[in-house]
N, C-alpha and C. Protein backbone atom coordinates (compact mmCIF):
# COMPACT_ATOMS: atom_id res chain seq x y z
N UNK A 1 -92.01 -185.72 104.73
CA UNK A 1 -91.83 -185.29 103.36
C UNK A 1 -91.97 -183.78 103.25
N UNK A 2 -90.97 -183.29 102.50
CA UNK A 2 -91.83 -181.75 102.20
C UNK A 2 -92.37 -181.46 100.57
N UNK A 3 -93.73 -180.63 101.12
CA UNK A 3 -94.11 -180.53 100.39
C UNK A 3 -93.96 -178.56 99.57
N UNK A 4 -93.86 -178.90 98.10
CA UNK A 4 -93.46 -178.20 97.45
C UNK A 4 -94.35 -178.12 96.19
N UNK A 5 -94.78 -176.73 96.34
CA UNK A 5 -95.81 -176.64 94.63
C UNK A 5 -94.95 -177.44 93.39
N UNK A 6 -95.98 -177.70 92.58
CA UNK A 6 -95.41 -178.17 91.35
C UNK A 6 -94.36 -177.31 90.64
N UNK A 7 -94.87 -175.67 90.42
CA UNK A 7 -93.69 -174.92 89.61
C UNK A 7 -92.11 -175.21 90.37
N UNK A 8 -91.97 -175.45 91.72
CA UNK A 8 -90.45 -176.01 92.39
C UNK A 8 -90.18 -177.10 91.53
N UNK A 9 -91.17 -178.25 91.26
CA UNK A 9 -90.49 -179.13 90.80
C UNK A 9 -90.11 -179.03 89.41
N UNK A 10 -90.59 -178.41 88.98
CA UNK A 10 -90.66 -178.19 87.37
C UNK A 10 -89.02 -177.57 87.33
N UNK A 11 -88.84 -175.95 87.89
CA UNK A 11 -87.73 -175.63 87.76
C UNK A 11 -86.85 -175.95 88.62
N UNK A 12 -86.72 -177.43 89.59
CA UNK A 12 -85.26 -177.88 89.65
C UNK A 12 -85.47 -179.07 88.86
N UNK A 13 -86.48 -179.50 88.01
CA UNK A 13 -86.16 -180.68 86.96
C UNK A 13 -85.52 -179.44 85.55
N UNK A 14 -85.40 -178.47 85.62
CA UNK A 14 -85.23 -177.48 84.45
C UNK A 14 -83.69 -177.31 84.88
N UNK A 15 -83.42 -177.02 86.21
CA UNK A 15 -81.89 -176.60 86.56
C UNK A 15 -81.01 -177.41 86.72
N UNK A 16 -81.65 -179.45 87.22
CA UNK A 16 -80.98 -180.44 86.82
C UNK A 16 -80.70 -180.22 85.46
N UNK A 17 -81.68 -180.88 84.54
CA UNK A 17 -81.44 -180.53 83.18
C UNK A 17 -80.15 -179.76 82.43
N UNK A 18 -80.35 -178.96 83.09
CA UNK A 18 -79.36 -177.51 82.34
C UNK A 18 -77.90 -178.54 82.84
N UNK A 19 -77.45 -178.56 84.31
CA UNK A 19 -76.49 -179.10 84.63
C UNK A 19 -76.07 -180.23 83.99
N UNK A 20 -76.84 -181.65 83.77
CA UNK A 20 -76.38 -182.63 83.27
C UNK A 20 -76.06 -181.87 81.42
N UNK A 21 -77.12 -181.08 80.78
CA UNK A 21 -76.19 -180.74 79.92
C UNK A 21 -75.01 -179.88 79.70
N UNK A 22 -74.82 -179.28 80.59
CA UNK A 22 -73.90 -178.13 80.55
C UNK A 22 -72.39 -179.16 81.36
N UNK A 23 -72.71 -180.37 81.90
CA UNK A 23 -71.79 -181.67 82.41
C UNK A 23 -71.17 -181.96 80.81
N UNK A 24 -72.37 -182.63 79.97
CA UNK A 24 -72.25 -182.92 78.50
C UNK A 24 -71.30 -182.41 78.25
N UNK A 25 -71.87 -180.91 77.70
CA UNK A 25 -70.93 -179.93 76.71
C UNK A 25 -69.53 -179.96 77.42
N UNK A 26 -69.29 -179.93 78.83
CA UNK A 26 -67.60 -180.05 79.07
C UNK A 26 -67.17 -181.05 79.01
N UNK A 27 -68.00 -182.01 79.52
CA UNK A 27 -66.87 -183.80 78.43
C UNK A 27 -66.47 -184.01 77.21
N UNK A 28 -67.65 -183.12 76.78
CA UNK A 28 -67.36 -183.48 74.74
C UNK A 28 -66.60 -182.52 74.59
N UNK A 29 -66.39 -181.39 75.07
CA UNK A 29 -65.48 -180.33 74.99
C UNK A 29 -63.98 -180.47 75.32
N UNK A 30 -63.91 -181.20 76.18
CA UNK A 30 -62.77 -182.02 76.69
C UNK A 30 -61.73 -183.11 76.16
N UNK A 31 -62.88 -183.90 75.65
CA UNK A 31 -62.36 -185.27 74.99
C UNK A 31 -62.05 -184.98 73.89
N UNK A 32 -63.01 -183.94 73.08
CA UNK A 32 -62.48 -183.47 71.80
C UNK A 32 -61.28 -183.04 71.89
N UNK A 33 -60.77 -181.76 72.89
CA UNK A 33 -59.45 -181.36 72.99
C UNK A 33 -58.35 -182.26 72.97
N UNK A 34 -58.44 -183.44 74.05
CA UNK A 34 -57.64 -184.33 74.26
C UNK A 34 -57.48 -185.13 72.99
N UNK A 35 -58.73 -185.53 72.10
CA UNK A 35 -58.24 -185.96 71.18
C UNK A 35 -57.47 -185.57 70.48
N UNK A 36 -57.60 -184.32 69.79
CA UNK A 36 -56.98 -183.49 68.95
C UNK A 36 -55.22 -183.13 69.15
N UNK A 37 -55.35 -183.37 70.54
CA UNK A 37 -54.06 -183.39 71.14
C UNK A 37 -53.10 -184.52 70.99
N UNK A 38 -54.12 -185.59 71.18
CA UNK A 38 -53.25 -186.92 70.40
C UNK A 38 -52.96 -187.26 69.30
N UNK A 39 -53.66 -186.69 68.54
CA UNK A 39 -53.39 -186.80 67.22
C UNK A 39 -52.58 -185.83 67.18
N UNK A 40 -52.17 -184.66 67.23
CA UNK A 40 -51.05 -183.81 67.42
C UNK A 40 -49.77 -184.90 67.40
N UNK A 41 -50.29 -185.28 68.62
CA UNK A 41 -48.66 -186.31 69.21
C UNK A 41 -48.60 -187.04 68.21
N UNK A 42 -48.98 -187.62 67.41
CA UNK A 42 -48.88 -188.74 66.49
C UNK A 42 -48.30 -188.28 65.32
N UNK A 43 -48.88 -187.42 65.11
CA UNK A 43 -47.84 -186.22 63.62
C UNK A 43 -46.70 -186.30 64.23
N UNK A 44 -46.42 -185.41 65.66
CA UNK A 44 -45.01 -185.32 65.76
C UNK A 44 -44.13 -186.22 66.05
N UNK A 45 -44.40 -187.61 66.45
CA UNK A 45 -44.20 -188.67 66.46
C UNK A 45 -43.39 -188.88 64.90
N UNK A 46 -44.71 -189.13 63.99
CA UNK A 46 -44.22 -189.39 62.64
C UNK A 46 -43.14 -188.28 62.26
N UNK A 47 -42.99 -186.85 62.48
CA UNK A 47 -42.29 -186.32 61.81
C UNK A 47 -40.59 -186.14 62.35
N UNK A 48 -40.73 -186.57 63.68
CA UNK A 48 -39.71 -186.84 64.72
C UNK A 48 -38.90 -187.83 64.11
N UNK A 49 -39.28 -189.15 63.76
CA UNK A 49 -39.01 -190.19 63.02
C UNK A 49 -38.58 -189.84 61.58
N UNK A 50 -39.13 -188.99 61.12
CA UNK A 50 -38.71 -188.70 59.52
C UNK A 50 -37.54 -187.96 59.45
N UNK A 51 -37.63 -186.98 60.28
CA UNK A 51 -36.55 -185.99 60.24
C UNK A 51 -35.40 -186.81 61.14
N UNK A 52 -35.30 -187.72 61.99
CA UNK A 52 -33.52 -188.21 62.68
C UNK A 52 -33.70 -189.42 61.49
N UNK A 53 -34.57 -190.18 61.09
CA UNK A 53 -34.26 -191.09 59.76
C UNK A 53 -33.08 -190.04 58.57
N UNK A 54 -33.36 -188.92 58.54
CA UNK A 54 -33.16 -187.95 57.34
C UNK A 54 -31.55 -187.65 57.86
N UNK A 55 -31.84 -187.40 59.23
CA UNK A 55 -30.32 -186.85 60.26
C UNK A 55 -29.60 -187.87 59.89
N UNK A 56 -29.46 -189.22 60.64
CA UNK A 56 -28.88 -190.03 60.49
C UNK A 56 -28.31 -190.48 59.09
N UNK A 57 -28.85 -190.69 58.14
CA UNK A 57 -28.68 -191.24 56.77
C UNK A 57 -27.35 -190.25 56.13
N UNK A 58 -27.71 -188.53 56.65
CA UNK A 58 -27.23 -187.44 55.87
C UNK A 58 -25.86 -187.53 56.96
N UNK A 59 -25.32 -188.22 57.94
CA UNK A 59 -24.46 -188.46 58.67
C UNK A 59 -23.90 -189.61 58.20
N UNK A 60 -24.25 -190.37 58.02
CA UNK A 60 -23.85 -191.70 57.62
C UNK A 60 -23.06 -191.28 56.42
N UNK A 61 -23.99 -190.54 55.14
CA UNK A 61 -23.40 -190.13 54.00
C UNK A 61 -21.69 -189.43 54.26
N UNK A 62 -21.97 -188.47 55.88
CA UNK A 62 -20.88 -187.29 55.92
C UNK A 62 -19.80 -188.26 56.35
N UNK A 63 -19.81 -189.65 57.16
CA UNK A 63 -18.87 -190.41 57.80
C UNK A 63 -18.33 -191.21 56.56
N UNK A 64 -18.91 -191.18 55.85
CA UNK A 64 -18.42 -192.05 54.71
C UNK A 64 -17.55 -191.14 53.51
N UNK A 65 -17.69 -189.94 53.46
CA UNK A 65 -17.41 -189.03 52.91
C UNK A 65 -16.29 -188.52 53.55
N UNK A 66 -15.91 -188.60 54.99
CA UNK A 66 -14.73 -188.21 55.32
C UNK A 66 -13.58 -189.10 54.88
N UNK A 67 -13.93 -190.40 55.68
CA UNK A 67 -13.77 -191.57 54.78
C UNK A 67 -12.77 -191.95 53.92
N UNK A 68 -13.90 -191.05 52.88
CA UNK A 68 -13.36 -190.95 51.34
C UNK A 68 -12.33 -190.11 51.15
N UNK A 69 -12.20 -188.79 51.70
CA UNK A 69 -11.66 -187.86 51.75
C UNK A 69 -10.01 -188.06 52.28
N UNK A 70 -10.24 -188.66 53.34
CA UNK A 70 -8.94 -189.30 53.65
C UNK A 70 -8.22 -190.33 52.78
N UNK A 71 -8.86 -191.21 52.39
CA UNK A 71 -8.31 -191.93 51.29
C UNK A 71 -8.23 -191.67 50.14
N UNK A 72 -8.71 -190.61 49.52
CA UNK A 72 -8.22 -190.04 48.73
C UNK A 72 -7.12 -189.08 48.39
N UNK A 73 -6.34 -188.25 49.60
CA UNK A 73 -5.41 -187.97 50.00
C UNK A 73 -4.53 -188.39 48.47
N UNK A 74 -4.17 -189.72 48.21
CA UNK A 74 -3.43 -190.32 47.47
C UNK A 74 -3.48 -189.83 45.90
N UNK A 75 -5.12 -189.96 45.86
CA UNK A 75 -5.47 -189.85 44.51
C UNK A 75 -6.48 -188.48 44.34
N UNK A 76 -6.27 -187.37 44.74
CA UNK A 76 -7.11 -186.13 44.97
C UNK A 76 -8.69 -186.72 43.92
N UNK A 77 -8.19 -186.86 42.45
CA UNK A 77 -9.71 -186.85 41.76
C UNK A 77 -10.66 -187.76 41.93
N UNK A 78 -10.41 -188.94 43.10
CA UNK A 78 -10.98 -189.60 43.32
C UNK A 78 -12.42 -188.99 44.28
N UNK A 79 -12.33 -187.90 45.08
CA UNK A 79 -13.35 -187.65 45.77
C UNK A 79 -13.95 -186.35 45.47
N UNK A 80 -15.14 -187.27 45.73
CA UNK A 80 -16.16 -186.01 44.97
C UNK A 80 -16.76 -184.95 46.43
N UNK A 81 -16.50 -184.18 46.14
CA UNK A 81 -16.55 -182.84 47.07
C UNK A 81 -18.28 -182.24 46.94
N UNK A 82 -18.82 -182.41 45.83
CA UNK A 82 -20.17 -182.40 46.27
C UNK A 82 -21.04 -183.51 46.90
N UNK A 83 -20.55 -184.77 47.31
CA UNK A 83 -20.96 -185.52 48.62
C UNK A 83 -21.02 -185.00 49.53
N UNK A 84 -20.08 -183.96 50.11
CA UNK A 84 -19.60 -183.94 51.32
C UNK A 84 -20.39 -182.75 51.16
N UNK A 85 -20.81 -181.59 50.55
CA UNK A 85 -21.74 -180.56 50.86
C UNK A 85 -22.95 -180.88 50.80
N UNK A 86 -23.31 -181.80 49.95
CA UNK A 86 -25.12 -182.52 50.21
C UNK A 86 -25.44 -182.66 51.65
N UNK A 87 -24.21 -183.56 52.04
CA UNK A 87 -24.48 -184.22 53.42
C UNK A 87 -24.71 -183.66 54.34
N UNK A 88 -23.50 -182.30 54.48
CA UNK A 88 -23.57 -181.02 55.27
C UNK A 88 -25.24 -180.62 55.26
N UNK A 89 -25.23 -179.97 54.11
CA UNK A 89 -26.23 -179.05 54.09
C UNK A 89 -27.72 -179.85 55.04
N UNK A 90 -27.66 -180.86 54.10
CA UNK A 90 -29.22 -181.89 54.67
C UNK A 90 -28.73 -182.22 56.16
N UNK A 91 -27.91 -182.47 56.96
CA UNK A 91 -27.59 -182.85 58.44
C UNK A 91 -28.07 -181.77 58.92
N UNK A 92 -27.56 -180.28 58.32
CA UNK A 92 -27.82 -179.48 59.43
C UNK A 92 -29.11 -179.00 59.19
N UNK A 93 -29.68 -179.29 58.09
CA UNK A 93 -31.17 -178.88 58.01
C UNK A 93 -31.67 -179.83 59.28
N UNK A 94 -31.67 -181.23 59.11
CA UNK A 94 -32.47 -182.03 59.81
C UNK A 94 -31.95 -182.04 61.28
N UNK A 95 -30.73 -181.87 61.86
CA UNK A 95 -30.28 -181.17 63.02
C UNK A 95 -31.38 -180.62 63.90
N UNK A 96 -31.22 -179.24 62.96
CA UNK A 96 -32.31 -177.97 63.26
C UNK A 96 -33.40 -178.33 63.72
N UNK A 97 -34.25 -179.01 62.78
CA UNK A 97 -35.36 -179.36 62.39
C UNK A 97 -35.90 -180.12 63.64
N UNK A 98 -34.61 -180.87 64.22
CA UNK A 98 -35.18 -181.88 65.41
C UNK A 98 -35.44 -181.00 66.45
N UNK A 99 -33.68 -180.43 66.25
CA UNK A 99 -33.66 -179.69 67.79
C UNK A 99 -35.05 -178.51 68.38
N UNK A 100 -34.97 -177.86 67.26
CA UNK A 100 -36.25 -177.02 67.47
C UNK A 100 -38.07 -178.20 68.05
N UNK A 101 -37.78 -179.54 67.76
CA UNK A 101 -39.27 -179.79 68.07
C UNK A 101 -38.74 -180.32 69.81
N UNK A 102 -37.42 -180.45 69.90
CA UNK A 102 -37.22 -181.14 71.16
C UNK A 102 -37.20 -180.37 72.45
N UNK A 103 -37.99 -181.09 73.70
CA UNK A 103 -38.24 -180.15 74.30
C UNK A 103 -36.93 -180.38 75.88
N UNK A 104 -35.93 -179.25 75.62
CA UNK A 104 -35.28 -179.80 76.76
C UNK A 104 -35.17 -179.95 78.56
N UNK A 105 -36.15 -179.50 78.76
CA UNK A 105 -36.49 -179.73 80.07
C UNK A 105 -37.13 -181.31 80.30
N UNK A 106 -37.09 -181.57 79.19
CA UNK A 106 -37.66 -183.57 79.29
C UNK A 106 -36.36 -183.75 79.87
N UNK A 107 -35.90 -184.85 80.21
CA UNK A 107 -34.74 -185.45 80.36
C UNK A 107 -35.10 -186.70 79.12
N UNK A 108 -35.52 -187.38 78.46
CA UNK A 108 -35.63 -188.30 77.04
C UNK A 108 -35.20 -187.24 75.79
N UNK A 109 -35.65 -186.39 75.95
CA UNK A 109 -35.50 -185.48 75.03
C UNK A 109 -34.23 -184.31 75.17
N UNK A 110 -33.69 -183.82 76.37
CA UNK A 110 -32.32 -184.00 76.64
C UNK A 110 -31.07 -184.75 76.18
N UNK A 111 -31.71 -186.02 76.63
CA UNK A 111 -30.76 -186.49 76.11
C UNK A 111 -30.43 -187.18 74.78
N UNK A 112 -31.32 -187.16 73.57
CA UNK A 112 -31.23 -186.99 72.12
C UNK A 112 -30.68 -186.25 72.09
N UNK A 113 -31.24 -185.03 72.38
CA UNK A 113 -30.34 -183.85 72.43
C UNK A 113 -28.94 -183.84 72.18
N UNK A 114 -28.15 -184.36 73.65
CA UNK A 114 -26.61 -184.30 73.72
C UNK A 114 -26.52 -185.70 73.23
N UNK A 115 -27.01 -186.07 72.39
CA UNK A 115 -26.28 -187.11 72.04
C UNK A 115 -26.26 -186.77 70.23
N UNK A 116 -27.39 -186.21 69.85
CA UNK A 116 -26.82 -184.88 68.33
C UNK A 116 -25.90 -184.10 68.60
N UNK A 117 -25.67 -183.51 69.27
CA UNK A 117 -24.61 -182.44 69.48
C UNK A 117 -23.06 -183.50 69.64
N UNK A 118 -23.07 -184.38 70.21
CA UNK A 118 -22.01 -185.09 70.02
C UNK A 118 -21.66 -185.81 68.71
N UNK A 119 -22.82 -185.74 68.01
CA UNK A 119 -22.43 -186.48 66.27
C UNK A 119 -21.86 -184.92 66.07
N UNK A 120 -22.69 -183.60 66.13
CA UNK A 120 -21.70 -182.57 65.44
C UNK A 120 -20.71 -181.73 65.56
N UNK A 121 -20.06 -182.71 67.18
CA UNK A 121 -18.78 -182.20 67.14
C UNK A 121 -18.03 -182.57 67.29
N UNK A 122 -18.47 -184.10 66.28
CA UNK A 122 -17.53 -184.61 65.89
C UNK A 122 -17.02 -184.37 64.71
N UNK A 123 -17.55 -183.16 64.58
CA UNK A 123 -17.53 -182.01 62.36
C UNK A 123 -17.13 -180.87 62.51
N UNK A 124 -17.34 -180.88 63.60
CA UNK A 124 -16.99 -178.99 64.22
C UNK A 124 -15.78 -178.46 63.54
N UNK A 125 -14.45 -179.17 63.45
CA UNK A 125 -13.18 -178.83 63.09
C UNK A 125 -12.95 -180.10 62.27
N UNK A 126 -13.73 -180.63 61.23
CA UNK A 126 -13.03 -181.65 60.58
C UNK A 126 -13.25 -180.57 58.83
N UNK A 127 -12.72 -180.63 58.16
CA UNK A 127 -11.82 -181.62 58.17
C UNK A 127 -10.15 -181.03 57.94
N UNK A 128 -10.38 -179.81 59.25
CA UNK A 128 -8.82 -179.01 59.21
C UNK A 128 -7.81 -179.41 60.16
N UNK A 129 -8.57 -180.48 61.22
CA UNK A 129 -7.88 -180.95 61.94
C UNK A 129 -7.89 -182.03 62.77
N UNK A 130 -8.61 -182.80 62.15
CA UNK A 130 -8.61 -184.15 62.10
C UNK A 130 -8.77 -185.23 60.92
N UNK A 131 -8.24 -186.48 60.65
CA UNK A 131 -8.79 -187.15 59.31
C UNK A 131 -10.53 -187.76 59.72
N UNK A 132 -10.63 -187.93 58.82
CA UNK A 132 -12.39 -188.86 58.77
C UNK A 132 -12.07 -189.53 60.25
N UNK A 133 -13.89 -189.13 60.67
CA UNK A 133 -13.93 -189.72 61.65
C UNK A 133 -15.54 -190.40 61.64
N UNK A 134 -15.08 -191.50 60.74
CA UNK A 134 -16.46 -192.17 60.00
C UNK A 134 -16.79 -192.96 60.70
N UNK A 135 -15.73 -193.90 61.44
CA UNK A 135 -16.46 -195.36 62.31
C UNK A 135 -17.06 -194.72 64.10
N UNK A 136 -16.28 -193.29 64.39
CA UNK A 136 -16.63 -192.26 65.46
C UNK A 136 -18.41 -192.16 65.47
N UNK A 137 -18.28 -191.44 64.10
CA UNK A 137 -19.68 -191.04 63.72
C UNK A 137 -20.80 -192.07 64.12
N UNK A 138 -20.48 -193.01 63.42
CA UNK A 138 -21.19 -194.46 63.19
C UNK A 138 -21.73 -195.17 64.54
N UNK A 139 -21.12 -194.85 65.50
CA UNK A 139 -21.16 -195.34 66.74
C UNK A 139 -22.28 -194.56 67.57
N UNK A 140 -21.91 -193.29 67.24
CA UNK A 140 -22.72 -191.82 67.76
C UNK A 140 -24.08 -192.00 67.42
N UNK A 141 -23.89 -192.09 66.34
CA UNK A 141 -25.57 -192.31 65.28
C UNK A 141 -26.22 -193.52 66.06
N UNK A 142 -25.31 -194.65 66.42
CA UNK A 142 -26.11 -195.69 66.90
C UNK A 142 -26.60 -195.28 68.47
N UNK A 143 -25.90 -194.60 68.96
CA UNK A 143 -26.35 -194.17 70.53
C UNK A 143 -27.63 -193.08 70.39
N UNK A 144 -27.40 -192.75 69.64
CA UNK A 144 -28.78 -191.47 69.61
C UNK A 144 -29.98 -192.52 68.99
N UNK A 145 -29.81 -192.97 67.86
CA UNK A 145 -30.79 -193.87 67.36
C UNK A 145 -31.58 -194.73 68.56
N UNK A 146 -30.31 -194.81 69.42
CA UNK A 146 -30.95 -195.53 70.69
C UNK A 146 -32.18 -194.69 72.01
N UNK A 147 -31.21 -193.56 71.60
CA UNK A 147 -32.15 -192.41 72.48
C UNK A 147 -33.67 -192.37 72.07
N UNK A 148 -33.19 -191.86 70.54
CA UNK A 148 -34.60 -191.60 69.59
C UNK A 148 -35.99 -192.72 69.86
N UNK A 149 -35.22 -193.62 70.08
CA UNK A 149 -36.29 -195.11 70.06
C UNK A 149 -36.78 -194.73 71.55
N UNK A 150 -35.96 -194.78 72.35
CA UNK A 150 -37.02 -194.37 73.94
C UNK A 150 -37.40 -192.93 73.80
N UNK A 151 -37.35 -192.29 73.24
CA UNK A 151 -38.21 -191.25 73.58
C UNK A 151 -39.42 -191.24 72.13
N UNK A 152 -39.49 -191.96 71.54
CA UNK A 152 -40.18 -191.85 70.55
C UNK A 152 -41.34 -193.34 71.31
N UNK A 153 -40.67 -193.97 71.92
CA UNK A 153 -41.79 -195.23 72.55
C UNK A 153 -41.97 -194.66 73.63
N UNK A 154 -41.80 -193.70 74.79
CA UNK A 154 -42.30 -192.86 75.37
C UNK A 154 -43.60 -192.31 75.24
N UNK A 155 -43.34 -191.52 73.90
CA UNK A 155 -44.78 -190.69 73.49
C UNK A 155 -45.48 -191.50 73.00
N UNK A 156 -45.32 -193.16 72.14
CA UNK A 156 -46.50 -193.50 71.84
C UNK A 156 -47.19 -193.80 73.46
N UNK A 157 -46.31 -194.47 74.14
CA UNK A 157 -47.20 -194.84 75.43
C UNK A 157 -48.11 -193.69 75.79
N UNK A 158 -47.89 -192.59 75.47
CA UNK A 158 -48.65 -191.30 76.19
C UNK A 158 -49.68 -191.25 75.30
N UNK A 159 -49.52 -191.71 74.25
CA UNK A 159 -50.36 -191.49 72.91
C UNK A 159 -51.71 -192.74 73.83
N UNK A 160 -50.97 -193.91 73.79
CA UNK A 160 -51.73 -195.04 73.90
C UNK A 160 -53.10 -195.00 75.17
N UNK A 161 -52.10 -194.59 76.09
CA UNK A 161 -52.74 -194.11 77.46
C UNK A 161 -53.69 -192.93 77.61
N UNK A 162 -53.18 -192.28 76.69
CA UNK A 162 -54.56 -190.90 76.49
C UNK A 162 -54.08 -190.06 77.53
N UNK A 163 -53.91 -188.61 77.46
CA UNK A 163 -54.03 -187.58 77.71
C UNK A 163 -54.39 -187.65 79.33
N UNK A 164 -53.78 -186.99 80.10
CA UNK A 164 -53.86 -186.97 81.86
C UNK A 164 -55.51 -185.70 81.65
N UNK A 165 -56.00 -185.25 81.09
CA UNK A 165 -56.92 -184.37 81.50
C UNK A 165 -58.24 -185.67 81.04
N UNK A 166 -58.18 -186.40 79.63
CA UNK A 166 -59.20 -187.58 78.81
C UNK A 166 -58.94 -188.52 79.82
N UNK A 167 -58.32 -188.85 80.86
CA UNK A 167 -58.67 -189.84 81.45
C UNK A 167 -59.33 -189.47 82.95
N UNK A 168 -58.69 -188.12 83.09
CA UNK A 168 -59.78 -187.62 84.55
C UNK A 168 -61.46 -187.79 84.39
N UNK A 169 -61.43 -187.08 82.93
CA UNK A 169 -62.99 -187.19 82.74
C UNK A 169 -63.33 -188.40 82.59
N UNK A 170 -62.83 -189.60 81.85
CA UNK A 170 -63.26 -190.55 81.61
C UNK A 170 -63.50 -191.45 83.15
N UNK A 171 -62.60 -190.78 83.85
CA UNK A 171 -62.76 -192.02 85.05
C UNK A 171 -63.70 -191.30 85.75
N UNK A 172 -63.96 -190.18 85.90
CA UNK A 172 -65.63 -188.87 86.81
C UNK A 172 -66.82 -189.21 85.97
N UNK A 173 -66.62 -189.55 84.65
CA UNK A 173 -67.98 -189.05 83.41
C UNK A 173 -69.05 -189.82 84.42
N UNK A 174 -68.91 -191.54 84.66
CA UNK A 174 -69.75 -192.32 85.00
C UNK A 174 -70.40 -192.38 86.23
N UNK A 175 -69.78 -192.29 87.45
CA UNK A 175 -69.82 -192.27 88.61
C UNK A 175 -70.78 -190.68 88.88
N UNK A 176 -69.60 -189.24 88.43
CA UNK A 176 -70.51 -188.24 87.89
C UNK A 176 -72.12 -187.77 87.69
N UNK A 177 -71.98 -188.85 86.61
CA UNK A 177 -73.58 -188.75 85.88
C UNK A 177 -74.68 -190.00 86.94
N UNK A 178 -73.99 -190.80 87.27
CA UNK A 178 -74.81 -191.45 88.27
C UNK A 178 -75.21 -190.50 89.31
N UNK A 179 -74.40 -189.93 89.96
CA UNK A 179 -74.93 -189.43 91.26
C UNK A 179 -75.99 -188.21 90.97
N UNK A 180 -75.36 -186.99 90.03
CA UNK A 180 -76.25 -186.42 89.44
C UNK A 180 -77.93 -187.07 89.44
N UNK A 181 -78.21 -187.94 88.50
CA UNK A 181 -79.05 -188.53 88.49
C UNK A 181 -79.90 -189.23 89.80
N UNK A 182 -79.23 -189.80 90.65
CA UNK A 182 -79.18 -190.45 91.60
C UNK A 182 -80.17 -189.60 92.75
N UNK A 183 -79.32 -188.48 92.55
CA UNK A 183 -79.89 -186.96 93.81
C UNK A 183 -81.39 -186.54 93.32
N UNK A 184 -81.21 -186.41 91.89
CA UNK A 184 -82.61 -185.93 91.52
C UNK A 184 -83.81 -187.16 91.65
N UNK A 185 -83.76 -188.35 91.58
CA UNK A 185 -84.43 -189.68 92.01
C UNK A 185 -84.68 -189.48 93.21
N UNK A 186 -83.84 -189.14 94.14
CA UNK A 186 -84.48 -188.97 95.53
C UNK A 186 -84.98 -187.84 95.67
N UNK A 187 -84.36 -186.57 95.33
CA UNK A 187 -85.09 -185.51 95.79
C UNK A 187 -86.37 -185.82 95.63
N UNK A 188 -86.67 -186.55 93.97
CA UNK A 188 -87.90 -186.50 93.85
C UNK A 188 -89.32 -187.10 94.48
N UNK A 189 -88.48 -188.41 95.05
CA UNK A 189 -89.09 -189.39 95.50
C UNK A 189 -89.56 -188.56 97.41
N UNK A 190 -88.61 -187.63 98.09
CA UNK A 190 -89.05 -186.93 99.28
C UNK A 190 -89.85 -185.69 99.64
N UNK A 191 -90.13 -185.32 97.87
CA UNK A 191 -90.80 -183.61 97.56
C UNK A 191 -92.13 -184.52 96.71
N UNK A 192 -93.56 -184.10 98.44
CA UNK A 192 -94.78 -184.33 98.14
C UNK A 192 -95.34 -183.00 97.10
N UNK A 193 -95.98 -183.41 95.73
CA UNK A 193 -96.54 -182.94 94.79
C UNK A 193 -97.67 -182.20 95.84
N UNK A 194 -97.86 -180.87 95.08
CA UNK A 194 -99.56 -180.13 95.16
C UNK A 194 -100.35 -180.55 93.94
């Protein structure tokens, strides 16, 4: 055994101490982050969803509006021309709105991506040189809608699963704090008291 005055034991039960709390403060420091981070994801989740709900609808409106436009041909006063700028205006707001949160080096998020850009060019040159291209649209909307759904069940899984840094700690915290503990039990039990 070795033996060691009491003030040794005192200050490595003082410098354990410090460690297991200063262990503390970076788990809770951690998990807090990670939380905060998920809940992040969950806003953008929800607002991801609000804004291609908003895209889509204000497309739907513009496919139906070409539509109209073409069939009205016959009867000019039949179509109302402020449909077709509502629709505009709100598509390309909510467009924007996506594209800017989407990140394209994802490949899920890529490919929402080109699959909006293919609803808007299918508008690019309408309506100077092509008629309505409403059932086009309609189809488009359904392929992205399709995108939107895997990359939007993507992030909940990431949501669900927790954060790659909240689960390092969570799977070290226990094992961690055992051994910690563990070392100072023996040290203590091989360091004869004065």
């Amino acid at each position: 055994m070795i033996e060691l005055p009491a003030e040794v034991l005192v200050a490595l039960a003082t410098v354990t101490a410090t460690l297991i709390t200063s262990m503390i403060g970076l788990v809770n420091m951690t998990l807090s982050k990670e939380l905060k981070v998920s809940e992040m994801r969950r806003d953008w989740i929800e607002l991801m969803r609000g804004e291609l709900s908003d895209y889509f609808q204000a497309m739907r409106h513009l496919a139906r509006a070409s539509d109209e436009l073409v069939a009205s041909q016959s009867n000019p006063g039949a179509f109302k021309r402020q449909k077709l700028e509502e629709a505009i205006v709100e598509g390309n707001s909510a467009f924007y709105r996506i594209r800017l949160r989407l990140n394209e080096s994802k490949p899920l998020h890529l490919k929402l991506m080109k699959d909006l850009i293919e609803i808007e060019n299918c508008y690019d040159k309408w309506p100077d040189t092509q008629p309505g291209c409403g059932d086009a649209v309609v189809a488009k909307i359904n392929q992205a809608a399709i995108s939107a759904r895997d990359l939007i069940d993507n992030e909940w899984k990431r949501v669900k699963q927790g954060e790659p840094a909240y689960n390092k700690v969570r799977r070290w915290l226990v094992p961690g704090s055992l051994l910690i503990i563990a070392l100072f039990i023996v040290a203590a039990m091989l360091i004869n008291f004065e």
